[in-house]
C-alpha atoms as a PDB file:
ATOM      1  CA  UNK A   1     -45.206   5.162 -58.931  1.00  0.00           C
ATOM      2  CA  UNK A   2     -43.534   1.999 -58.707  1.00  0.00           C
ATOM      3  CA  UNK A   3     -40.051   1.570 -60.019  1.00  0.00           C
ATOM      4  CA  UNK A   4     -39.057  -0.410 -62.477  1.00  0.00           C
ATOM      5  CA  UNK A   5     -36.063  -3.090 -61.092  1.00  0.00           C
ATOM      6  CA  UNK A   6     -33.455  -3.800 -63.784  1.00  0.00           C
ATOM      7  CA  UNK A   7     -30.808  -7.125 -63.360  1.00  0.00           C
ATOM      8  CA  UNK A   8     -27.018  -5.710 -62.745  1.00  0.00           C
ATOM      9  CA  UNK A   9     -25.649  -3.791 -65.987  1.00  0.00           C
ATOM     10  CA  UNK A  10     -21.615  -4.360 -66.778  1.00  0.00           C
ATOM     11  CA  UNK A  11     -20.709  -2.126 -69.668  1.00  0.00           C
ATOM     12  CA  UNK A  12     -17.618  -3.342 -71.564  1.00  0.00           C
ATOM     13  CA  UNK A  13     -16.203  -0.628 -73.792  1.00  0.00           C
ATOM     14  CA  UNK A  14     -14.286  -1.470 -77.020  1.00  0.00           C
ATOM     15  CA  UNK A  15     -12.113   1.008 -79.228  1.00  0.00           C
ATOM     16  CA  UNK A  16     -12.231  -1.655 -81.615  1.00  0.00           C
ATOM     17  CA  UNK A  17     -16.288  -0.962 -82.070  1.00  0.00           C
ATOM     18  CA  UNK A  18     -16.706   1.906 -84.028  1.00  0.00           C
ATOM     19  CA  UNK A  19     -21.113   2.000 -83.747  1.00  0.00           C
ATOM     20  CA  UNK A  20     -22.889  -0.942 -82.532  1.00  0.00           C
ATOM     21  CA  UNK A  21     -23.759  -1.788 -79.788  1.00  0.00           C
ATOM     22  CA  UNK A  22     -25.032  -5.350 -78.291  1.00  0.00           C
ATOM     23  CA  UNK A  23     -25.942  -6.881 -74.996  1.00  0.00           C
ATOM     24  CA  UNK A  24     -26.522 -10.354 -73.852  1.00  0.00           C
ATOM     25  CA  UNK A  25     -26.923 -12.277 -70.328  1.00  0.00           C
ATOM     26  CA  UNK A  26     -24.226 -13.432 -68.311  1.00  0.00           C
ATOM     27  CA  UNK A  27     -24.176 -14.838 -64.591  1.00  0.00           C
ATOM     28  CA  UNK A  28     -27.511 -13.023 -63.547  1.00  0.00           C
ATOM     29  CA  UNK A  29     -26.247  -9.529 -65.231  1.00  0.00           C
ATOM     30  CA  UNK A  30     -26.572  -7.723 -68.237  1.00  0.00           C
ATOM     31  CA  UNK A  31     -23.269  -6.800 -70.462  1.00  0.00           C
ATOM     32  CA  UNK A  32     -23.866  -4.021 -72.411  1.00  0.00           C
ATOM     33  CA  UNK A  33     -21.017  -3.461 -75.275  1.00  0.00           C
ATOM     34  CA  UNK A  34     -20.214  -0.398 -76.598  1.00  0.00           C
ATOM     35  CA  UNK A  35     -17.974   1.777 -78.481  1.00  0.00           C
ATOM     36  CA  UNK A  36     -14.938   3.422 -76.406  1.00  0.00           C
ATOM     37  CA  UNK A  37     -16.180   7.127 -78.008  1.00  0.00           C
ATOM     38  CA  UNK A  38     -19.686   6.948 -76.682  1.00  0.00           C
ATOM     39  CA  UNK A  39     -20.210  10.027 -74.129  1.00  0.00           C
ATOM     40  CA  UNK A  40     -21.871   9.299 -70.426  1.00  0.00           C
ATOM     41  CA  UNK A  41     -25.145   9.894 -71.771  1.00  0.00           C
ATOM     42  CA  UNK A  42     -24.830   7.908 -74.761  1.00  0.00           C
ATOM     43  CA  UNK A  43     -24.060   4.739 -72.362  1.00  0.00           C
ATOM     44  CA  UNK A  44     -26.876   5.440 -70.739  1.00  0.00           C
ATOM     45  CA  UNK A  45     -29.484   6.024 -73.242  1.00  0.00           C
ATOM     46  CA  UNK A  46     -28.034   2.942 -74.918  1.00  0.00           C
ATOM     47  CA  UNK A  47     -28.066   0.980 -71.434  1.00  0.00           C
ATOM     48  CA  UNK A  48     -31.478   1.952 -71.252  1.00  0.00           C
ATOM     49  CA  UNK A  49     -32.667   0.399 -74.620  1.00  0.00           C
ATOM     50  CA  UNK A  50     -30.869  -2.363 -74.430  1.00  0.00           C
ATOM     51  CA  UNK A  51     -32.504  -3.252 -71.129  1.00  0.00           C
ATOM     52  CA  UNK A  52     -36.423  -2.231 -72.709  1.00  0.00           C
ATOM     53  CA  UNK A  53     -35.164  -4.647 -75.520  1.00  0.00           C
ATOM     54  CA  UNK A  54     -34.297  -7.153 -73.505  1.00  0.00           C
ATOM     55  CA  UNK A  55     -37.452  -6.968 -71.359  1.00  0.00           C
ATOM     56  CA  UNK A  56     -39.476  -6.672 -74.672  1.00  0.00           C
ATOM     57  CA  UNK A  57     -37.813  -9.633 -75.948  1.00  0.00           C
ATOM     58  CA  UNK A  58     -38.530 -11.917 -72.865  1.00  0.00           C
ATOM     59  CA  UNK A  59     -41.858 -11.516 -72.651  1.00  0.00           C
ATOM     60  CA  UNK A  60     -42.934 -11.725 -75.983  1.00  0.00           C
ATOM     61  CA  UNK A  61     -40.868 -15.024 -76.359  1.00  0.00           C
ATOM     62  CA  UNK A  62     -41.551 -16.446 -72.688  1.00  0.00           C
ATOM     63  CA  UNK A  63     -37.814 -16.514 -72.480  1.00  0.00           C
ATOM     64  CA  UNK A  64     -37.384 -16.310 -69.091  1.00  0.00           C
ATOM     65  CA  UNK A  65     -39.365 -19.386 -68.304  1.00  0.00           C
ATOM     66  CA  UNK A  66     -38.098 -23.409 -68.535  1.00  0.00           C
ATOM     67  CA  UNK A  67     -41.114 -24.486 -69.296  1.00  0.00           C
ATOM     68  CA  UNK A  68     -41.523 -22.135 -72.369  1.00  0.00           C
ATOM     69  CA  UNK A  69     -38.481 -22.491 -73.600  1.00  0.00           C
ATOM     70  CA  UNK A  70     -39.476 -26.581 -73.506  1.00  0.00           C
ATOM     71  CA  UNK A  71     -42.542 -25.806 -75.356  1.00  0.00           C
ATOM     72  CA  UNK A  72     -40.790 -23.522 -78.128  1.00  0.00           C
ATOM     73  CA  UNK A  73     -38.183 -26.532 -78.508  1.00  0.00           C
ATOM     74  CA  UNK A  74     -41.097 -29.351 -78.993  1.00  0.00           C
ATOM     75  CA  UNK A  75     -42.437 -27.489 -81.461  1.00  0.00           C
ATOM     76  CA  UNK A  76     -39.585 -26.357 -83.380  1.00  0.00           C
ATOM     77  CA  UNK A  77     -39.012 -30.602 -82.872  1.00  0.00           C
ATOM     78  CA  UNK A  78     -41.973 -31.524 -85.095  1.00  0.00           C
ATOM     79  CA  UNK A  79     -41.371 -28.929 -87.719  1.00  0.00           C
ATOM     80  CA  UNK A  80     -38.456 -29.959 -88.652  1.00  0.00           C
ATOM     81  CA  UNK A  81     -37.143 -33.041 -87.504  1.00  0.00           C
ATOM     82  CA  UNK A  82     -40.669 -34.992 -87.266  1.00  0.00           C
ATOM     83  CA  UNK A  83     -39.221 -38.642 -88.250  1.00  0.00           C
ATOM     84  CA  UNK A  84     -37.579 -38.607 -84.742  1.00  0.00           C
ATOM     85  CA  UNK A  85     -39.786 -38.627 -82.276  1.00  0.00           C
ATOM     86  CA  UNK A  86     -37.123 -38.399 -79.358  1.00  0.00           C
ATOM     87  CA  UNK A  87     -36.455 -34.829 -80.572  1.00  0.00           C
ATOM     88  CA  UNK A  88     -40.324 -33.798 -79.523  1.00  0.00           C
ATOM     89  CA  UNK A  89     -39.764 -35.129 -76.090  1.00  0.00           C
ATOM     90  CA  UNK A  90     -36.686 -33.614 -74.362  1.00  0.00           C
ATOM     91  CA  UNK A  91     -36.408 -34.672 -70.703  1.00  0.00           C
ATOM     92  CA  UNK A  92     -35.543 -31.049 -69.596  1.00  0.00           C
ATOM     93  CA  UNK A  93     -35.281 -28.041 -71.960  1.00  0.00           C
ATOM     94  CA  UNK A  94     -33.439 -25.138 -69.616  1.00  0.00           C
ATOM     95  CA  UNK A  95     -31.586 -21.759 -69.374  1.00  0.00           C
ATOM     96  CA  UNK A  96     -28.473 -22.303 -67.239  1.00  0.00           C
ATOM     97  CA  UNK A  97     -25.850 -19.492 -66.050  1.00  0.00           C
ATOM     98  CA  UNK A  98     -23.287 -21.315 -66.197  1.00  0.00           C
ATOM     99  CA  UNK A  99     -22.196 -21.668 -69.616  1.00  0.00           C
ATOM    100  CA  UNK A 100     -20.125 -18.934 -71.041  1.00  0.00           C
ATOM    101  CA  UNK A 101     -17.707 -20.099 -73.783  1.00  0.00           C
ATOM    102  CA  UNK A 102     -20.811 -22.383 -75.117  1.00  0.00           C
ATOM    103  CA  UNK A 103     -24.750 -21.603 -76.859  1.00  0.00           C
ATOM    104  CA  UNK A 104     -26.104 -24.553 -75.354  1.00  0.00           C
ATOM    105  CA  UNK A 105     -25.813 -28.239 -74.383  1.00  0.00           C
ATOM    106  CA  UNK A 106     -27.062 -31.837 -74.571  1.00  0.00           C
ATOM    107  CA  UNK A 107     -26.564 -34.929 -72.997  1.00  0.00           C
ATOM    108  CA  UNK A 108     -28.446 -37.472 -75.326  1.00  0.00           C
ATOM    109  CA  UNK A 109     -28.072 -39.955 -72.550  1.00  0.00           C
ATOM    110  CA  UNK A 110     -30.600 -38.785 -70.385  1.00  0.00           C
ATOM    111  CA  UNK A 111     -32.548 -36.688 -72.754  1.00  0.00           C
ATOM    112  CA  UNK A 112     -31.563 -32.624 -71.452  1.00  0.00           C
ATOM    113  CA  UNK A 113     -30.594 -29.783 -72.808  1.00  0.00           C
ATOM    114  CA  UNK A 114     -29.147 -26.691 -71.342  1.00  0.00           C
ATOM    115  CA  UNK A 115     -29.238 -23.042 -73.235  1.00  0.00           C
ATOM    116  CA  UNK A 116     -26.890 -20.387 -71.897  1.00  0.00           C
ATOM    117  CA  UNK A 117     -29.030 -17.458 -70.618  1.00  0.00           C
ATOM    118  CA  UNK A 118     -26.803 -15.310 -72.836  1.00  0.00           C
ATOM    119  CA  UNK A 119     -29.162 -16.195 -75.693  1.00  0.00           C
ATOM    120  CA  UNK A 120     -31.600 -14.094 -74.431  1.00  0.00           C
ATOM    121  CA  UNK A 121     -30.640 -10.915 -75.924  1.00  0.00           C
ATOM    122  CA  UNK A 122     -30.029 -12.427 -79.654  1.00  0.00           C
ATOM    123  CA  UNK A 123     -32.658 -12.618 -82.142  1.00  0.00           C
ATOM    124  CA  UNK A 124     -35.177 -15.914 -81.736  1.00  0.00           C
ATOM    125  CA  UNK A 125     -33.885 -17.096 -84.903  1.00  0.00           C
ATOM    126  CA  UNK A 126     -30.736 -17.419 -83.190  1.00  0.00           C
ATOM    127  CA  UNK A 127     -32.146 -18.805 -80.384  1.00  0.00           C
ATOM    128  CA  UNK A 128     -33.905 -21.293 -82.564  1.00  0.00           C
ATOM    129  CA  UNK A 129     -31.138 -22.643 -84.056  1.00  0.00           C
ATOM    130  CA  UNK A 130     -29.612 -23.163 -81.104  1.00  0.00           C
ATOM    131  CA  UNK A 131     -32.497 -25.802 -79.775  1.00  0.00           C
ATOM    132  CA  UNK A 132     -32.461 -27.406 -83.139  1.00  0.00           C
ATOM    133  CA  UNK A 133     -28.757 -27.772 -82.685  1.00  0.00           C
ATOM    134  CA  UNK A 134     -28.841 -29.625 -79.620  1.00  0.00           C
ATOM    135  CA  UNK A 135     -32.290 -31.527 -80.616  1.00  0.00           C
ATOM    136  CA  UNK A 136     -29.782 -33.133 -83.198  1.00  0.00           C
ATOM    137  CA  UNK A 137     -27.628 -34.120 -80.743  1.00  0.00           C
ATOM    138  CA  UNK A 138     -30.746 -36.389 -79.680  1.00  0.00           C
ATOM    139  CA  UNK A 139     -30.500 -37.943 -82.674  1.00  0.00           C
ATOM    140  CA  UNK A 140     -26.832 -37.793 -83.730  1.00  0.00           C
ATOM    141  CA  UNK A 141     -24.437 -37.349 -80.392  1.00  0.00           C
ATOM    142  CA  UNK A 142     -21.511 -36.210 -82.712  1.00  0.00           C
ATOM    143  CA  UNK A 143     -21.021 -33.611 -85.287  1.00  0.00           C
ATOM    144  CA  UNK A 144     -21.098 -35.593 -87.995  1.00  0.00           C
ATOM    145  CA  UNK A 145     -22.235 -35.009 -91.869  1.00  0.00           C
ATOM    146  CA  UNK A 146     -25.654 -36.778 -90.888  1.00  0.00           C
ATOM    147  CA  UNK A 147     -26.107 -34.136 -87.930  1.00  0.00           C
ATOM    148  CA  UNK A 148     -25.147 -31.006 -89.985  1.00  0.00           C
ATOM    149  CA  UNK A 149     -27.256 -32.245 -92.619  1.00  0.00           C
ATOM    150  CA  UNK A 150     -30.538 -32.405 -89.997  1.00  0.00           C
ATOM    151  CA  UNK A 151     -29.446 -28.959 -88.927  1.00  0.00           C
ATOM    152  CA  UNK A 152     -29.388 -27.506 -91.923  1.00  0.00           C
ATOM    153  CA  UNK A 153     -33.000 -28.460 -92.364  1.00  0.00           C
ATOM    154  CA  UNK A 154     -33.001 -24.504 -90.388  1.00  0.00           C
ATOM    155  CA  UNK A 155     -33.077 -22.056 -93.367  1.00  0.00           C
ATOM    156  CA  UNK A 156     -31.405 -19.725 -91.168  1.00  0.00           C
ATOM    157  CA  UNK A 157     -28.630 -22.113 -89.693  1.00  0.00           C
ATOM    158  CA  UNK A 158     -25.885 -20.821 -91.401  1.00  0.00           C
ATOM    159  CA  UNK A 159     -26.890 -16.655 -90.905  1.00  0.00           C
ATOM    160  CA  UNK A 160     -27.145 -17.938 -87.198  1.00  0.00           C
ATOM    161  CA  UNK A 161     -24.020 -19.595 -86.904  1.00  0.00           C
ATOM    162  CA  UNK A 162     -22.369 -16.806 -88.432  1.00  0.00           C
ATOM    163  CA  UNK A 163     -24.060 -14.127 -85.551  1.00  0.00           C
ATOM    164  CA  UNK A 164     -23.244 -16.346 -83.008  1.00  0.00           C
ATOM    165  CA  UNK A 165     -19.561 -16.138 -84.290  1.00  0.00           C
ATOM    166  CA  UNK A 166     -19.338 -12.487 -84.959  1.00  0.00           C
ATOM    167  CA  UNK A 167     -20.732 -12.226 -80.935  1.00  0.00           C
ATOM    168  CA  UNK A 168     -17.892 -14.712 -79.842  1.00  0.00           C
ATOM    169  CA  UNK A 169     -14.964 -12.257 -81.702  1.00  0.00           C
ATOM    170  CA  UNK A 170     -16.952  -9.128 -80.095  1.00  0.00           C
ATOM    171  CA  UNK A 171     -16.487 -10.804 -77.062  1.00  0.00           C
ATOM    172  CA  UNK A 172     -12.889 -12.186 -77.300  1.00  0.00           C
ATOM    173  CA  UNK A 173     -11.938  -8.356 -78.619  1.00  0.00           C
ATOM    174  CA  UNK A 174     -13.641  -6.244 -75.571  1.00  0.00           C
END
């Protein structure tokens, strides 16, 4: 029987976290965050589902591939921002390892966008928002009224900014 092969697992244990638990990517390794009172084999039934989640989650959103990850962006492009055409045609649309106090990235110059691989263990709403984000940037470099206006176009912007925050305390805390 062959063996399933799981990326490196870091387990980060808070006494701040009383019951939940999350995970998320980070340099080519999965953090796992629980609470200080879990018992050995409550790490490691929760390691476990966290890593089936994870592996449930890629493949059903093709999450682990550039190219998808270009495609989901296009389209998300011409839903909702379909009066700018330079937000349906990204140079590069990519997962990168090296970001890890930021969601994602644009250059509007040349035309790419970078996604921290973190993002793969959050929700694809989150993730969505996250490409719309920086598809603004395409059209608005700044942070300006005009580009939180074309964000908000993304019913779920603001329940998506707000996870992304509660994982940044989580992570400032462990």
């Amino acid at each position: 029987m062959a063996r399933k092969v799981h990326p490196p697992v870091e387990v980060r244990r808070s006494p701040r976290r009383r019951s939940t638990v999350s995970a998320y990517e980070e340099q080519g390794r999965v953090v796992v965050m629980i609470p200080d009172a879990f018992s050995k084999s409550e790490e490691r039934e929760w390691i476990d589902h966290m890593l089936e989640r994870l592996r449930r989650r890629q493949a059903r959103d093709g999450r682990a591939s550039d190219t998808a990850l270009k495609a989901r962006a296009v389209r998300l492009a011409k839903r909702y921002y379909p009066e700018h055409p330079q937000c349906a045609s990204p140079v590069s649309v990519r997962w990168v390892d090296n970001q890890h106090r930021r969601w994602g990235s644009c250059t509007p110059d040349d035309g790419t966008i970078r996604l921290s691989r973190r993002l793969t263990m959050m929700p694809s709403w989150v993730i969505d928002y996250v490409l719309l984000h920086e598809l603004a940037h395409l059209v608005h470099p700044d942070h300006s009224r005009p580009f939180w206006d074309l964000v908000a176009r993304y019913s779920k912007a603001e329940r998506a900014r707000g996870y992304l925050e509660g994982v940044a305390d989580t992570e400032a805390a462990a």
